[in-house]
C-alpha atoms as a PDB file:
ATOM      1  CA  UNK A   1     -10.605  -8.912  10.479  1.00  0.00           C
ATOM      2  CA  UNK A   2      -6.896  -9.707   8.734  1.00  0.00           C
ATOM      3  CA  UNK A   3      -6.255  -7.955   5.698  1.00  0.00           C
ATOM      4  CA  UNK A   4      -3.868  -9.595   3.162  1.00  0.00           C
ATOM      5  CA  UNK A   5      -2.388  -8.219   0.179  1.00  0.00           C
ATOM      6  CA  UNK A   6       0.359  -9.247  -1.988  1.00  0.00           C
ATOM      7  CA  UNK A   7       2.208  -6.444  -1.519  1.00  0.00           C
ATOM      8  CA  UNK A   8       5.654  -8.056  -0.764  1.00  0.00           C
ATOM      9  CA  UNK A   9       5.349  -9.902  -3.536  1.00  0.00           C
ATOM     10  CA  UNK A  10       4.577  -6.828  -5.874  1.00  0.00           C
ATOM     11  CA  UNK A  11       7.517  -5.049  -4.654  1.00  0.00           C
ATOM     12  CA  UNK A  12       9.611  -7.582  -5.083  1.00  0.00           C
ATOM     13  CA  UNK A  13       8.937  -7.988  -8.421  1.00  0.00           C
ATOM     14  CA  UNK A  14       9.383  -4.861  -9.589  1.00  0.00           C
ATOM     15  CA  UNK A  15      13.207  -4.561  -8.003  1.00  0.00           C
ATOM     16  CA  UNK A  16      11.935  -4.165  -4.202  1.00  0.00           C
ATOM     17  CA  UNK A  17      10.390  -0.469  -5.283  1.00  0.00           C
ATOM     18  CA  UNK A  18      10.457   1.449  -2.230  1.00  0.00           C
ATOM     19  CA  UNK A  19       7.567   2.255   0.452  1.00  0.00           C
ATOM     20  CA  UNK A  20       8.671   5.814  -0.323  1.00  0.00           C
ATOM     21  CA  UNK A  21       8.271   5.721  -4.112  1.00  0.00           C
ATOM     22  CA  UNK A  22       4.652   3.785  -3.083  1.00  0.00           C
ATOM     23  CA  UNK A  23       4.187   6.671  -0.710  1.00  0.00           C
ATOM     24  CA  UNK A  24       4.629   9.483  -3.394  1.00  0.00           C
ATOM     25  CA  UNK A  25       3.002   7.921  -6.137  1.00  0.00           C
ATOM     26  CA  UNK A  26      -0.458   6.496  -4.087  1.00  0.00           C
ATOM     27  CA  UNK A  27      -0.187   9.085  -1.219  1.00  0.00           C
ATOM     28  CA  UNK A  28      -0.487   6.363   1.474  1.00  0.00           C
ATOM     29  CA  UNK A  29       1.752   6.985   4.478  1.00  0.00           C
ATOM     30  CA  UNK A  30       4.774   4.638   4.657  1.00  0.00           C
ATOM     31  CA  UNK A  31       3.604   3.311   8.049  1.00  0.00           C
ATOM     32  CA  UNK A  32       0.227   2.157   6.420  1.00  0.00           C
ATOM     33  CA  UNK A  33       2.454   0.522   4.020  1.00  0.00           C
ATOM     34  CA  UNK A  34       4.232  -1.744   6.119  1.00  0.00           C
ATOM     35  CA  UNK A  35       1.116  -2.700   8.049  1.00  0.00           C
ATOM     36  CA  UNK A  36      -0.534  -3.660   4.826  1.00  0.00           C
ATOM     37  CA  UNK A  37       2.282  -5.958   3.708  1.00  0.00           C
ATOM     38  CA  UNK A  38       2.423  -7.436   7.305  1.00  0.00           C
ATOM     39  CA  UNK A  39      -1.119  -8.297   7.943  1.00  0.00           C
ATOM     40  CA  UNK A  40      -1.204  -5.364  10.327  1.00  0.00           C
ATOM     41  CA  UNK A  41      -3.643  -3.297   8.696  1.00  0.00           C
ATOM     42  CA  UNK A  42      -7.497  -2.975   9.296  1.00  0.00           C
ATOM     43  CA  UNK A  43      -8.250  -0.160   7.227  1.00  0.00           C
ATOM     44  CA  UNK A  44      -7.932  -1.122   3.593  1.00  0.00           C
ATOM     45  CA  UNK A  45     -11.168   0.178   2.417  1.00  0.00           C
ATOM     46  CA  UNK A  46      -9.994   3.564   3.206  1.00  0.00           C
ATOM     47  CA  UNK A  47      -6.351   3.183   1.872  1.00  0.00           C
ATOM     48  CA  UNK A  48      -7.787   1.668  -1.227  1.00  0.00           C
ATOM     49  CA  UNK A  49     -10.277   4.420  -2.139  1.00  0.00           C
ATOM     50  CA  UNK A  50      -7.510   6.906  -1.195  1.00  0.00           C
ATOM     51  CA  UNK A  51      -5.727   5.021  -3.656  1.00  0.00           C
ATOM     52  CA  UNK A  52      -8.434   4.861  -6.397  1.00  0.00           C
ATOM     53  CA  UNK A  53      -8.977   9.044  -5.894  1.00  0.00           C
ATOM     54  CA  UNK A  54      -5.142   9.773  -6.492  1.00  0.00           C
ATOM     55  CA  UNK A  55      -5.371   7.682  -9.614  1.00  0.00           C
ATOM     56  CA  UNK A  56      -8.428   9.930 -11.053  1.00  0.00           C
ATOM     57  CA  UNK A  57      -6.937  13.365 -10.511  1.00  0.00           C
END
């Protein structure tokens, strides 16, 4: 199954923010990054609970 996100489109509205300043501030690995924003990824319910845990502590 494809995931999608909109992720290109977030980073390019907020100044094309870095996959390293998304790395340090959600934790996800860079790599993961770029296979999320091009449809490479397959493990998003993972990266997004990783995500959701980083934003609670």
């Amino acid at each position: 199954m494809r995931v999608t996100t909109k992720l290109a489109q977030l980073r390019a509205n907020s100044g094309n923010i870095s996959y390293e300043e998304i790395s340090e501030s959600t934790g996800i690995d860079r790599q993961q990054l770029r296979e999320l924003e091009n449809g490479e990824a397959n493990a998003i319910a993972f990266i997004a609970l990783r995500i959701k845990v980083r934003t609670l502590i």
